[in-house]
C-alpha atoms as a PDB file:
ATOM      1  CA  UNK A   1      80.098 109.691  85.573  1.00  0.00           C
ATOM      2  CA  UNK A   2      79.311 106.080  86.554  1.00  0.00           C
ATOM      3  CA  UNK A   3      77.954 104.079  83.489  1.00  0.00           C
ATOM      4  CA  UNK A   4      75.322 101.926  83.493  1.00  0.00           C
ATOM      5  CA  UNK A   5      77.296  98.622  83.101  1.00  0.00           C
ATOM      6  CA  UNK A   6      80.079  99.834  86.237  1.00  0.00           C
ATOM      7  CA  UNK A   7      76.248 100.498  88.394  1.00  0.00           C
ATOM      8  CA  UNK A   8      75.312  96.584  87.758  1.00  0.00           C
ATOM      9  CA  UNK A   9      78.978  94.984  88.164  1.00  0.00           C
ATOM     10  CA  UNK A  10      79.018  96.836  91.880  1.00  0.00           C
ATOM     11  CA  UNK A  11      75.953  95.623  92.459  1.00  0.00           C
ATOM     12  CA  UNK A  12      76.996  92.107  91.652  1.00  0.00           C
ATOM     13  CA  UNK A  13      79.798  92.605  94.355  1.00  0.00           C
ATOM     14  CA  UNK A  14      80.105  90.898  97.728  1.00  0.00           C
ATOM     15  CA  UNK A  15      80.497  93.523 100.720  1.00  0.00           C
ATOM     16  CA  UNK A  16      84.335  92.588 100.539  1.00  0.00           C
ATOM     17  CA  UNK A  17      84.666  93.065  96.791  1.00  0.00           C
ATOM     18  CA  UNK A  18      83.417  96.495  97.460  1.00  0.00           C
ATOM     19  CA  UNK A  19      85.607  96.885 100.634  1.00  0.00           C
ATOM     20  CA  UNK A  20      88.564  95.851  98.870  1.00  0.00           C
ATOM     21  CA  UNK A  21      87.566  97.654  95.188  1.00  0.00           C
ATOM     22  CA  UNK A  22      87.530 101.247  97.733  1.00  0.00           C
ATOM     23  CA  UNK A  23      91.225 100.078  99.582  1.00  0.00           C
ATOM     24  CA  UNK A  24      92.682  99.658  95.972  1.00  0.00           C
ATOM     25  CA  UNK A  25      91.290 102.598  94.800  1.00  0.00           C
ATOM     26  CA  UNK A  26      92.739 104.951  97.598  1.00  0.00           C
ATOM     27  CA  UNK A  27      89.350 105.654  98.760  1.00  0.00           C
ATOM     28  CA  UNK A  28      90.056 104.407 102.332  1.00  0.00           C
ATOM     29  CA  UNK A  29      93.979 105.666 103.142  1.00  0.00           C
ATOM     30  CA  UNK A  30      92.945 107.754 105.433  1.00  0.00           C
ATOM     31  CA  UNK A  31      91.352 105.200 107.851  1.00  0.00           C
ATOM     32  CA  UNK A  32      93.796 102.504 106.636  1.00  0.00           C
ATOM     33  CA  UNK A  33      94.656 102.206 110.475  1.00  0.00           C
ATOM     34  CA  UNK A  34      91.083 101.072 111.016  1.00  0.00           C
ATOM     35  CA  UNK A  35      91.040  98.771 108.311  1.00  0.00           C
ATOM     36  CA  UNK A  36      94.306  97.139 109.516  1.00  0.00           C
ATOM     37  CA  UNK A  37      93.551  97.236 113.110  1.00  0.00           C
ATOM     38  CA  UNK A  38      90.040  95.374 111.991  1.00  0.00           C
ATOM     39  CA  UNK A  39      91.267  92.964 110.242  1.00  0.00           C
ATOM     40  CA  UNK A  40      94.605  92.309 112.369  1.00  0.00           C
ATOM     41  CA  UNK A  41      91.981  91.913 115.609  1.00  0.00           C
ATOM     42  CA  UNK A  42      89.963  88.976 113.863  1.00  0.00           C
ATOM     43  CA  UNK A  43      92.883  87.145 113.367  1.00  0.00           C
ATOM     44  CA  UNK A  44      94.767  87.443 116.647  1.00  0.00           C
ATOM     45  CA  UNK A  45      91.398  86.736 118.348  1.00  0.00           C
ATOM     46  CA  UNK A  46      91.294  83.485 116.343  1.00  0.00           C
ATOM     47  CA  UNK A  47      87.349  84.345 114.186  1.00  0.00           C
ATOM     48  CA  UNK A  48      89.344  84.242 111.157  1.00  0.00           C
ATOM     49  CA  UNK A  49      92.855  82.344 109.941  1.00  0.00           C
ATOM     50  CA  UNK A  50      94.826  83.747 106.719  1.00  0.00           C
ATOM     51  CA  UNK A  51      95.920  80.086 105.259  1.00  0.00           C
ATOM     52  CA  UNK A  52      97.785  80.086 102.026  1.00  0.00           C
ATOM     53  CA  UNK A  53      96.938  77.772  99.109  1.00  0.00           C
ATOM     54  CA  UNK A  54      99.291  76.965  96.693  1.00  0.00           C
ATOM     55  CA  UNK A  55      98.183  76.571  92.126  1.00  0.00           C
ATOM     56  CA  UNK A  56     101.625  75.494  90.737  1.00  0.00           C
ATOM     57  CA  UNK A  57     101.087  73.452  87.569  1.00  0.00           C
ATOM     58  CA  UNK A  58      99.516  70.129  88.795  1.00  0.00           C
ATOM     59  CA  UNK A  59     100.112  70.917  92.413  1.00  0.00           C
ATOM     60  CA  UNK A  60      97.137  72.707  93.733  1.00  0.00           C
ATOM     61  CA  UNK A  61      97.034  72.369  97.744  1.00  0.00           C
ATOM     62  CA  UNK A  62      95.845  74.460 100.451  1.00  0.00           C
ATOM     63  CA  UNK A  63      97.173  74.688 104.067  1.00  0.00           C
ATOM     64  CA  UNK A  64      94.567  72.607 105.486  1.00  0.00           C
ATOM     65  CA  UNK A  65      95.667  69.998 102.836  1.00  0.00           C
ATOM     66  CA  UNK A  66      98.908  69.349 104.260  1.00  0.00           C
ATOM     67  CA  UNK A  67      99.599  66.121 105.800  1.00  0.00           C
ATOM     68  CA  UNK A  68     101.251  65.476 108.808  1.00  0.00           C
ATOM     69  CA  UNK A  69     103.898  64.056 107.223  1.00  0.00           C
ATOM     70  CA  UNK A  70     104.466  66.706 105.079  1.00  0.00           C
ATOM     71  CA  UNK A  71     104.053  69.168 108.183  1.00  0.00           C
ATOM     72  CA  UNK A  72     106.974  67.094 109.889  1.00  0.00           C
ATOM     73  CA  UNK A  73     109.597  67.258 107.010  1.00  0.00           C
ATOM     74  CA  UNK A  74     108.841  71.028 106.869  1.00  0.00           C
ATOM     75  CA  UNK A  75     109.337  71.640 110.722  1.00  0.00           C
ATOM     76  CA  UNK A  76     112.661  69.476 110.632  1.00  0.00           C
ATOM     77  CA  UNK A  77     113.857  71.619 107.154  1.00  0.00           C
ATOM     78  CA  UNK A  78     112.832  74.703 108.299  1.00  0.00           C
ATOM     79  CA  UNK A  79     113.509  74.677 112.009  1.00  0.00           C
ATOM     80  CA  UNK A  80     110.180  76.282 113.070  1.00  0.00           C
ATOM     81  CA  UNK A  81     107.217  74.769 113.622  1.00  0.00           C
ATOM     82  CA  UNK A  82     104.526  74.154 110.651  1.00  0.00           C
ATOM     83  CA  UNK A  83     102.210  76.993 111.803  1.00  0.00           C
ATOM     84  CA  UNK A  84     104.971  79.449 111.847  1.00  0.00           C
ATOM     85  CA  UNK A  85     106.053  78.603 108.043  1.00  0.00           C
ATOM     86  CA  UNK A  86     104.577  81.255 105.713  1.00  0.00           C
ATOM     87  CA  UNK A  87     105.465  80.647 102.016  1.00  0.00           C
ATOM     88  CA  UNK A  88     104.284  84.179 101.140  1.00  0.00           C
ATOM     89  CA  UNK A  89     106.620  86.001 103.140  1.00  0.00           C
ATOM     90  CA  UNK A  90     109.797  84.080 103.290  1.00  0.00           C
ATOM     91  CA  UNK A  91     111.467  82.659  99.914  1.00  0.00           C
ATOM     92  CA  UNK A  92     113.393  79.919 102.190  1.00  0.00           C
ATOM     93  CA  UNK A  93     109.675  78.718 102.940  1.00  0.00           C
ATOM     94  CA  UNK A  94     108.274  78.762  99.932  1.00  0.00           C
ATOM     95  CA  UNK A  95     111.419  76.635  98.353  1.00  0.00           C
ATOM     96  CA  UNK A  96     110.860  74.321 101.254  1.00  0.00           C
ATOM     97  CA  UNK A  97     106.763  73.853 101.072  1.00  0.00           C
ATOM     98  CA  UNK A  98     106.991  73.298  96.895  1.00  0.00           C
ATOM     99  CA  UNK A  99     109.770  71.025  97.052  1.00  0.00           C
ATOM    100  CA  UNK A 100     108.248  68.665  99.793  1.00  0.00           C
ATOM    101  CA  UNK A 101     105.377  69.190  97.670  1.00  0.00           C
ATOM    102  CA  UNK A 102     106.535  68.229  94.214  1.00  0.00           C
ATOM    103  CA  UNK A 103     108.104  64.763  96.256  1.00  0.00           C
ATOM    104  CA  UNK A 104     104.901  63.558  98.106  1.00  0.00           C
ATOM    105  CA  UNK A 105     102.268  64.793  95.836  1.00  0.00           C
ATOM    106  CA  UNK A 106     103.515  63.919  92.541  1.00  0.00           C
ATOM    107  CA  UNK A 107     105.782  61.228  93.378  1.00  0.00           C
ATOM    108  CA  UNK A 108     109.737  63.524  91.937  1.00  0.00           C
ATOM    109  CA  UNK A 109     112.890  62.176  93.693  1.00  0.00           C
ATOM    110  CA  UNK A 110     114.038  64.791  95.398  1.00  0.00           C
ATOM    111  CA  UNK A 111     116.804  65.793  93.160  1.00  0.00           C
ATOM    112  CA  UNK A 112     114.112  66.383  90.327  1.00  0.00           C
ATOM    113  CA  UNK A 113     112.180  68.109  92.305  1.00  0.00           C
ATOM    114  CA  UNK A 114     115.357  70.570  94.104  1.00  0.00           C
ATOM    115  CA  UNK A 115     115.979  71.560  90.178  1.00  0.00           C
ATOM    116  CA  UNK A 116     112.749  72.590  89.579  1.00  0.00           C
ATOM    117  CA  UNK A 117     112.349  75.343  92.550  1.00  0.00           C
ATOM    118  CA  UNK A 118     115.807  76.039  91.672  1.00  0.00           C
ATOM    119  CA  UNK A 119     114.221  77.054  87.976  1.00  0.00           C
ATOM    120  CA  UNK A 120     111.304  78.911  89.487  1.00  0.00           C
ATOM    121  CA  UNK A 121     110.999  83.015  89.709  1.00  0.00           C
ATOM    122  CA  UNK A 122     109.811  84.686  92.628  1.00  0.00           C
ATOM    123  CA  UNK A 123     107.007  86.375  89.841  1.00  0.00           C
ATOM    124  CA  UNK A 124     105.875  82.898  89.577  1.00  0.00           C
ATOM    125  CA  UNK A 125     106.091  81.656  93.299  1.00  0.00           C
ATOM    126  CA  UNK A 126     104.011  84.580  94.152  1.00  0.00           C
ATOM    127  CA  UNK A 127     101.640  83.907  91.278  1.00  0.00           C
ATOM    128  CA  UNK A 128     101.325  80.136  92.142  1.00  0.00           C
ATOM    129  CA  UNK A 129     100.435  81.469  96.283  1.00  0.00           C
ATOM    130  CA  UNK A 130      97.410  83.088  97.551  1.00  0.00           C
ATOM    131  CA  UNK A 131      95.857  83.634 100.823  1.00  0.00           C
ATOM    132  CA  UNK A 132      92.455  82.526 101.645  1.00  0.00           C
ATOM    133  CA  UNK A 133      90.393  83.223 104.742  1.00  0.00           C
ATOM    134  CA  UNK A 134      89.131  79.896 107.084  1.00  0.00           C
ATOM    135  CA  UNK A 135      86.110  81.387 109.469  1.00  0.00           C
ATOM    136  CA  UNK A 136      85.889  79.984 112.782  1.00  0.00           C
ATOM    137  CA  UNK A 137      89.299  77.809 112.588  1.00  0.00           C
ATOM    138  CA  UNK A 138      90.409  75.007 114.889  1.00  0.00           C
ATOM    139  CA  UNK A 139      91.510  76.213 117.996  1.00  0.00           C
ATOM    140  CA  UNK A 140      94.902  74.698 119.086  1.00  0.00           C
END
């Protein structure tokens, strides 16, 4: 039985609060292919970038936030090109992307800024990253 107060928080919900509220809840796994396909199709066709955004202590940057600077040390560290890094998914980029961060943003030397990813968890790296959606990005 659905109480009163659950009726007026789902009504307070965007579409994709809902969307994503049913996905969690197992509601949708059996047209999780759809869902993926969907969503996989709005970003290849370019309607819709995943970015990542990073809330470490006082570092709080997103992906469009990134200078070109910062963009260049990453490409030469990393050997791929900025677009290609993903912090998320690879632990080699997220070292890479916090420690160019900690330098340029808030002014460490680099060696004070190597020990402190060196200190960090994954738990916390993953904590500190999200992914946020950009509608109708640049085109390159």
């Amino acid at each position: 039985m659905v109480t009163r107060a659950q009726q007026a928080r789902a009504a307070k919900m965007t579409p994709a609060e809902r969307s994503a509220s049913q996905i969690l809840a197992g509601d949708c796994d059996d047209g999780m292919h759809l869902i993926v396909n969907a969503m996989t199709e709005r970003v290849v066709s370019g309607a819709v970038s995943l970015n990542w955004r990073i809330d470490l202590d006082d570092l709080h940057v997103t992906e469009e936030d990134l200078t070109l600077e910062e963009a260049d040390l990453l490409e030469r560290l990393l050997d791929c090109t900025w677009g290609e890094m993903d912090p998320l998914r690879s632990a080699r980029h997220a070292a890479a992307l916090i420690r160019i961060l900690l330098r340029t943003r808030l002014d460490l030397p680099d060696e004070e800024a190597a020990d402190r990813v060196k200190s960090l968890t994954v738990k916390a790296t993953l904590a500190a990253l999200t992914r946020y959606t950009e509608q109708d990005p640049p085109k390159a």
